[in-house]
Every structure is written in C-alpha cells, then in structure tokens.
C-alpha atoms as a PDB file:
ATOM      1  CA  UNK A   1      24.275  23.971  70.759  1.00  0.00           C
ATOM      2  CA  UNK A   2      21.252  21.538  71.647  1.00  0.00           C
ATOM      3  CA  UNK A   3      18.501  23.294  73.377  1.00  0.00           C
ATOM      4  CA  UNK A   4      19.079  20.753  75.925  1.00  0.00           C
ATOM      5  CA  UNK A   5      22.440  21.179  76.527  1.00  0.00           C
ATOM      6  CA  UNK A   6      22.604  23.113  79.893  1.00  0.00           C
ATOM      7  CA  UNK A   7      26.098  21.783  81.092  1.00  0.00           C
ATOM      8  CA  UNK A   8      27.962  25.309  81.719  1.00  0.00           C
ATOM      9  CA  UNK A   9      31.223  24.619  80.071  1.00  0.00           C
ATOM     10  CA  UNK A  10      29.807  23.475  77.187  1.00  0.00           C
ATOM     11  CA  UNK A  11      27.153  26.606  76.966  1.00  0.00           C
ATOM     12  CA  UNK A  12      30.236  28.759  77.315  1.00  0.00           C
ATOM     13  CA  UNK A  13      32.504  27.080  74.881  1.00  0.00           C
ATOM     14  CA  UNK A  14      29.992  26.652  72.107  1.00  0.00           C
ATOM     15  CA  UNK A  15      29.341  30.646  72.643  1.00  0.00           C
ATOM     16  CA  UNK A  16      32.413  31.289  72.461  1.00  0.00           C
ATOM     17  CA  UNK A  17      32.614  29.474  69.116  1.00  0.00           C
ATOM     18  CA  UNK A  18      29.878  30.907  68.059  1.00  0.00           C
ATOM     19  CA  UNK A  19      31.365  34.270  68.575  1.00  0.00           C
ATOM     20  CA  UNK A  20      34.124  33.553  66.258  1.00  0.00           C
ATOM     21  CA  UNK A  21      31.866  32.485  63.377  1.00  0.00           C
ATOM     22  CA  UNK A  22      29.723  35.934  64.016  1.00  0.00           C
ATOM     23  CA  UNK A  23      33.144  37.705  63.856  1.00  0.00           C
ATOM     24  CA  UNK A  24      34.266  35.870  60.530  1.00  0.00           C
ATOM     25  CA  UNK A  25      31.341  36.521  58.979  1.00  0.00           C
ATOM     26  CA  UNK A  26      32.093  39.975  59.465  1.00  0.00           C
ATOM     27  CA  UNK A  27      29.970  40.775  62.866  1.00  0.00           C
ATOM     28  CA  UNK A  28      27.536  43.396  63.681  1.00  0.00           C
ATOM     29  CA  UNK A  29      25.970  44.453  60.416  1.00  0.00           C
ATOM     30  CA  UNK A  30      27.062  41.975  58.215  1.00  0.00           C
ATOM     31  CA  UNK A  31      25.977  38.886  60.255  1.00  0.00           C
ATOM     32  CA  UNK A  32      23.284  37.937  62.363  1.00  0.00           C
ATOM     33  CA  UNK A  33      23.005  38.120  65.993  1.00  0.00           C
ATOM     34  CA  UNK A  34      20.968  35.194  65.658  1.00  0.00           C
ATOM     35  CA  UNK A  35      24.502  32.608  65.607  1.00  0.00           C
ATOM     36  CA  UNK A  36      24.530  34.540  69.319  1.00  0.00           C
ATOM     37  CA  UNK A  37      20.971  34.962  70.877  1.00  0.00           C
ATOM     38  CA  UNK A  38      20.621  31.150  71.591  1.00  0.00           C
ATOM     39  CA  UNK A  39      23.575  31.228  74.289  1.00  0.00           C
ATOM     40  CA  UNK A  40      21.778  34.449  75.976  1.00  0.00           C
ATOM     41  CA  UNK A  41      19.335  33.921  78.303  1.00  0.00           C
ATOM     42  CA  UNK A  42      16.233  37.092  77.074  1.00  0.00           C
ATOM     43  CA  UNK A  43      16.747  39.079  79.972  1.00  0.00           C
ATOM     44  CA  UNK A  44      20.460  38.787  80.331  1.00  0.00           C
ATOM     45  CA  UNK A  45      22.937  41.406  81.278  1.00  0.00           C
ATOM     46  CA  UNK A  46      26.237  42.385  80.276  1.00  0.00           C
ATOM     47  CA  UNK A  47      28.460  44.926  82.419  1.00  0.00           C
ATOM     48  CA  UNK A  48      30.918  46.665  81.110  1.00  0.00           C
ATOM     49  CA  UNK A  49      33.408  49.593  83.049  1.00  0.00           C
ATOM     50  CA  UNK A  50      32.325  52.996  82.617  1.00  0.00           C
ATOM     51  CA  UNK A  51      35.822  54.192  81.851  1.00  0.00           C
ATOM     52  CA  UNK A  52      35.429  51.996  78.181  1.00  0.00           C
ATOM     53  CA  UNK A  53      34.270  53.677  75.288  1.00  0.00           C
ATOM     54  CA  UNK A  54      31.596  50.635  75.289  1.00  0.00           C
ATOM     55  CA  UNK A  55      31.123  51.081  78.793  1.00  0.00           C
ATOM     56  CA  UNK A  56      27.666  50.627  80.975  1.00  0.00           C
ATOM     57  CA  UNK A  57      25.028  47.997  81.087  1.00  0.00           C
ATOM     58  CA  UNK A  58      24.134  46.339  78.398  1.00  0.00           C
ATOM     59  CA  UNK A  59      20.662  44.129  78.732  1.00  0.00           C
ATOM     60  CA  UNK A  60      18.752  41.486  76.614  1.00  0.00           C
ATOM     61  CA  UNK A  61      19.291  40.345  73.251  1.00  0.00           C
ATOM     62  CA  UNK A  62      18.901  43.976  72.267  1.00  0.00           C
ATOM     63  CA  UNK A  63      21.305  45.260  74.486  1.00  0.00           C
ATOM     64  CA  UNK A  64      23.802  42.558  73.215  1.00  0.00           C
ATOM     65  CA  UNK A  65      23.243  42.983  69.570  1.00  0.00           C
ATOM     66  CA  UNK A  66      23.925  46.582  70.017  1.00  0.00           C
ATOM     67  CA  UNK A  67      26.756  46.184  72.368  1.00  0.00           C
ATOM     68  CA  UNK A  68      28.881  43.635  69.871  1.00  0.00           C
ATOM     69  CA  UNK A  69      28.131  47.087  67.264  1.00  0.00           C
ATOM     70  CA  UNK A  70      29.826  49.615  70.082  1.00  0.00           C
ATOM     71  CA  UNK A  71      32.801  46.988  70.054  1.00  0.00           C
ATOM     72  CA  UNK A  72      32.962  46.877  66.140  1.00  0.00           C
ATOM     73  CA  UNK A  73      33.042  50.713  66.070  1.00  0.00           C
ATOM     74  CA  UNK A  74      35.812  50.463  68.789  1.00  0.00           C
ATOM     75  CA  UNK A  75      38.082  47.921  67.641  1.00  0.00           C
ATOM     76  CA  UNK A  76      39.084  47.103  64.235  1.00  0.00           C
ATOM     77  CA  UNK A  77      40.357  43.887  65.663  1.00  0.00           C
ATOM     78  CA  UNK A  78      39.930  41.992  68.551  1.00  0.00           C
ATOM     79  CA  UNK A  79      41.432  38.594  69.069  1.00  0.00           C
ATOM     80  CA  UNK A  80      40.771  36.240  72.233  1.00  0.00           C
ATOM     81  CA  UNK A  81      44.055  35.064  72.432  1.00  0.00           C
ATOM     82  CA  UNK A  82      44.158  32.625  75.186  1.00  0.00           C
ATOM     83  CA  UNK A  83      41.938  31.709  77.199  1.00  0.00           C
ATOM     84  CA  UNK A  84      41.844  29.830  80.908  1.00  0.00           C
ATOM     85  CA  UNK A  85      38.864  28.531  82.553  1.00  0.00           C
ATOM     86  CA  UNK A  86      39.568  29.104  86.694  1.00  0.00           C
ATOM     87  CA  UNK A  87      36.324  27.901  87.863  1.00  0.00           C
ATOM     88  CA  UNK A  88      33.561  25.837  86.297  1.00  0.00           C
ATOM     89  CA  UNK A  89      29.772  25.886  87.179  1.00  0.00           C
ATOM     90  CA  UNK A  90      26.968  27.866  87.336  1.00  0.00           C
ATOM     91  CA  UNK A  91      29.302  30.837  87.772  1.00  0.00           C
ATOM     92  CA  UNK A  92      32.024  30.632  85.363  1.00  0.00           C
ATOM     93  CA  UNK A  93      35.609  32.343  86.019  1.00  0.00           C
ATOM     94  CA  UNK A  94      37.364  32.870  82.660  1.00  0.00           C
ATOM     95  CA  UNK A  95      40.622  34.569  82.080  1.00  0.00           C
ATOM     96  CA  UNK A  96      41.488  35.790  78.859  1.00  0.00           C
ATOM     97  CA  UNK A  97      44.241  37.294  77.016  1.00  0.00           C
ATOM     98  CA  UNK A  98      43.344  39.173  74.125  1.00  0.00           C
ATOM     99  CA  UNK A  99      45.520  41.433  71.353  1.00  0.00           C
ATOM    100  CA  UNK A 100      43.225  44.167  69.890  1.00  0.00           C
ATOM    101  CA  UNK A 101      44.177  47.253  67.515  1.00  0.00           C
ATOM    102  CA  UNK A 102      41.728  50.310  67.772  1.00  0.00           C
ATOM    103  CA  UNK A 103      39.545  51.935  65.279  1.00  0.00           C
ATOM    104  CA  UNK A 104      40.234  55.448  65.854  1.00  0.00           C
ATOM    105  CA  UNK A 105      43.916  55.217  66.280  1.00  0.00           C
ATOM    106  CA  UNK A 106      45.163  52.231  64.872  1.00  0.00           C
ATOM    107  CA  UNK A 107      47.466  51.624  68.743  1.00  0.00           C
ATOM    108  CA  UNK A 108      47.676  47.733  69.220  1.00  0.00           C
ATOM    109  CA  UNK A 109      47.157  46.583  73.123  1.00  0.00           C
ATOM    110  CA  UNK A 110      47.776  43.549  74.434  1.00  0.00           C
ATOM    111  CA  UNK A 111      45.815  42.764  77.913  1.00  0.00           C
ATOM    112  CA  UNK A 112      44.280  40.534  80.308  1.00  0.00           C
ATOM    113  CA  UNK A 113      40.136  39.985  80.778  1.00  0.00           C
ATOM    114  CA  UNK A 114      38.869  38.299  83.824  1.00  0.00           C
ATOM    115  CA  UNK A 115      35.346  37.417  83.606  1.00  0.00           C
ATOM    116  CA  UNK A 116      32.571  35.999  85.973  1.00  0.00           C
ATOM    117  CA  UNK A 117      29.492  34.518  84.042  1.00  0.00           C
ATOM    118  CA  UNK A 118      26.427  33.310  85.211  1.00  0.00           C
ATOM    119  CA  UNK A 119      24.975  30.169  83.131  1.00  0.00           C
ATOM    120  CA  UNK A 120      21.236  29.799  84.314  1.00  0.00           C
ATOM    121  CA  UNK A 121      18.805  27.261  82.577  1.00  0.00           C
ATOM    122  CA  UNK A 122      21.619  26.880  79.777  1.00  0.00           C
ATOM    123  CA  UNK A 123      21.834  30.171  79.196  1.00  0.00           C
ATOM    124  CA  UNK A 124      24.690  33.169  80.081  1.00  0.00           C
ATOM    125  CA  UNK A 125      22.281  35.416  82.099  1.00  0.00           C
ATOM    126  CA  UNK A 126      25.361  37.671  83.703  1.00  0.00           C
ATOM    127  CA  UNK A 127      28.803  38.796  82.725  1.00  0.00           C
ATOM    128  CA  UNK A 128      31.262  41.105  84.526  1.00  0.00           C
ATOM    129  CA  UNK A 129      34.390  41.430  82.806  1.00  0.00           C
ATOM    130  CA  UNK A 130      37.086  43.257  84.753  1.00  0.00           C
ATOM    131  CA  UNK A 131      40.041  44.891  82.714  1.00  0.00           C
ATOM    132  CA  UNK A 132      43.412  45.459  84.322  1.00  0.00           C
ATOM    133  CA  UNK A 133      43.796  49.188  83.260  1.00  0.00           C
ATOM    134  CA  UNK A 134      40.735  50.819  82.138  1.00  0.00           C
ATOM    135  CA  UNK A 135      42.471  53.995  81.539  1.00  0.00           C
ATOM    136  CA  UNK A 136      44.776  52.368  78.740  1.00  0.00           C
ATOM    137  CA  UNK A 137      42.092  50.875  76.969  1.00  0.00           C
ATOM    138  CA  UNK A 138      40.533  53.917  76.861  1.00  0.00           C
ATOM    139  CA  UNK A 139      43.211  55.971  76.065  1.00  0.00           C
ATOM    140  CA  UNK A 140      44.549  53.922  73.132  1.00  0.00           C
ATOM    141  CA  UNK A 141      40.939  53.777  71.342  1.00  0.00           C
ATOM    142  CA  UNK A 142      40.708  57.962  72.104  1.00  0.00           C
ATOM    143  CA  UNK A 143      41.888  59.955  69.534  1.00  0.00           C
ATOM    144  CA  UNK A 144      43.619  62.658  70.817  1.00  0.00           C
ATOM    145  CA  UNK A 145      44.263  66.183  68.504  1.00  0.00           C
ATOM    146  CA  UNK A 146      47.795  65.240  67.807  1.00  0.00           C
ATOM    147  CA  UNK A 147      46.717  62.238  66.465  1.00  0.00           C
ATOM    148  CA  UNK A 148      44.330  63.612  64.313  1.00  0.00           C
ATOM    149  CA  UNK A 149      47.151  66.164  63.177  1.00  0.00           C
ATOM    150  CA  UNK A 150      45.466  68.906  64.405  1.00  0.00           C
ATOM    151  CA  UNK A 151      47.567  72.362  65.287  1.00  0.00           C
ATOM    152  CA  UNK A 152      47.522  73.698  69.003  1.00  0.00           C
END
C-alpha cells in the first residue's frame, strides 16, 4: 500500500492481503507485524466478544501484534473463506465466512463473521466483529476433561 492511498476499499483489501502473507510466513513469531502495522492507524482498536478465548479490547499496534499471537495459540488454522463487502466507505461492512480447526482440540467449525471497520486517514482505526454463536466458538477451542482423556 502507498502511504497515499486512503481510498477505504483499497486500505481494506491490501490488509487483507497483507494478512495472508503474515499468515504464510508463518504469523506471530515467525513474521513481522510490520507487513501489518502500516494498515493500522497507532491508536487503533480492535473488539473482540468476551465469550472468545481471544476476547476483549485489543488497542494499538501493540495490542494487535499481541492479539494476532492469542489467535495463533487458538487456532491452528484459520481460513477467510469468502468474503462479501455490504457497504463501502469510511465504515466498512464485511461479511466473512471462514473454516478454522482449533488448537486445543483439533474440532473444525465452519462460521460466519460480520464486521464493521472504521478507515480514518487511510488507516483501520476500529473493528467490531460480531460472531453468530459465541458459545460454539468457544466451546470447540475449550478442552474439556474428556477430551483430554482424563477419568471422572
């Protein structure tokens, strides 16, 4: 991305491309956040559902870097698998299916993301995603004692 690109599609699409090369290159600890930190405004700020195991707010570059690590510890994989753009401008409305398999269990999920993001100045400076079923998503990257083969 050009610093002088501040058209919101484009912001969001090139982060979003971005985010695949951080992935390939094996994410958080084995690339840098810096293919990210360009397409987040400084003081940006990420919410996330309390119910996730990655859940709460998540601000700044800092807060990003370390929220792409709770993902990574999370989910072994997580692939955007299509995605629909429902409103373009300043505040983006994205809708996104994604297929994911958890860490701790190994339990596959497919489900829908909508997300609102803010572009300001060129930059994402807000995103609320909203998840259809928390609970699920929590419950499939929980562990329970059966799972672990633990006796009752």
């Amino acid at each position: 991305m050009t610093r002088s690109t501040t058209d919101p599609m484009t912001v969001l699409t090139a982060m979003y491309a971005a985010e695949a090369e951080y992935m390939a290159a094996g994410g958080p600890g084995s690339a840098s956040f810096d293919l990210l930190a360009p397409f987040f405004a400084p003081d940006m700020v990420l919410h996330q559902a309390a119910g996730l195991p990655y859940g709460g707010t998540w601000r700044g570059h800092d807060g990003m870097e370390q929220f792409f690590l709770a993902m990574a510890r999370t989910w072994e994989s997580f692939d955007l698998m299509e995605q629909t753009f429902l409103a373009t401008g300043d505040i983006m409305v994205v809708h996104t299916a994604v297929h994911a398999r958890a860490r701790a269990t190994g339990r596959e999920l497919t489900f829908p993301i909508l997300q609102t993001i803010t572009i300001t100045g060129g930059r994402i400076s807000e995103v609320h995603p909203f998840y259809w079923d928390t609970a699920a998503i929590a419950e499939a990257c929980t562990a329970s004692a059966v799972d672990q083969g633990a006796s009752l």
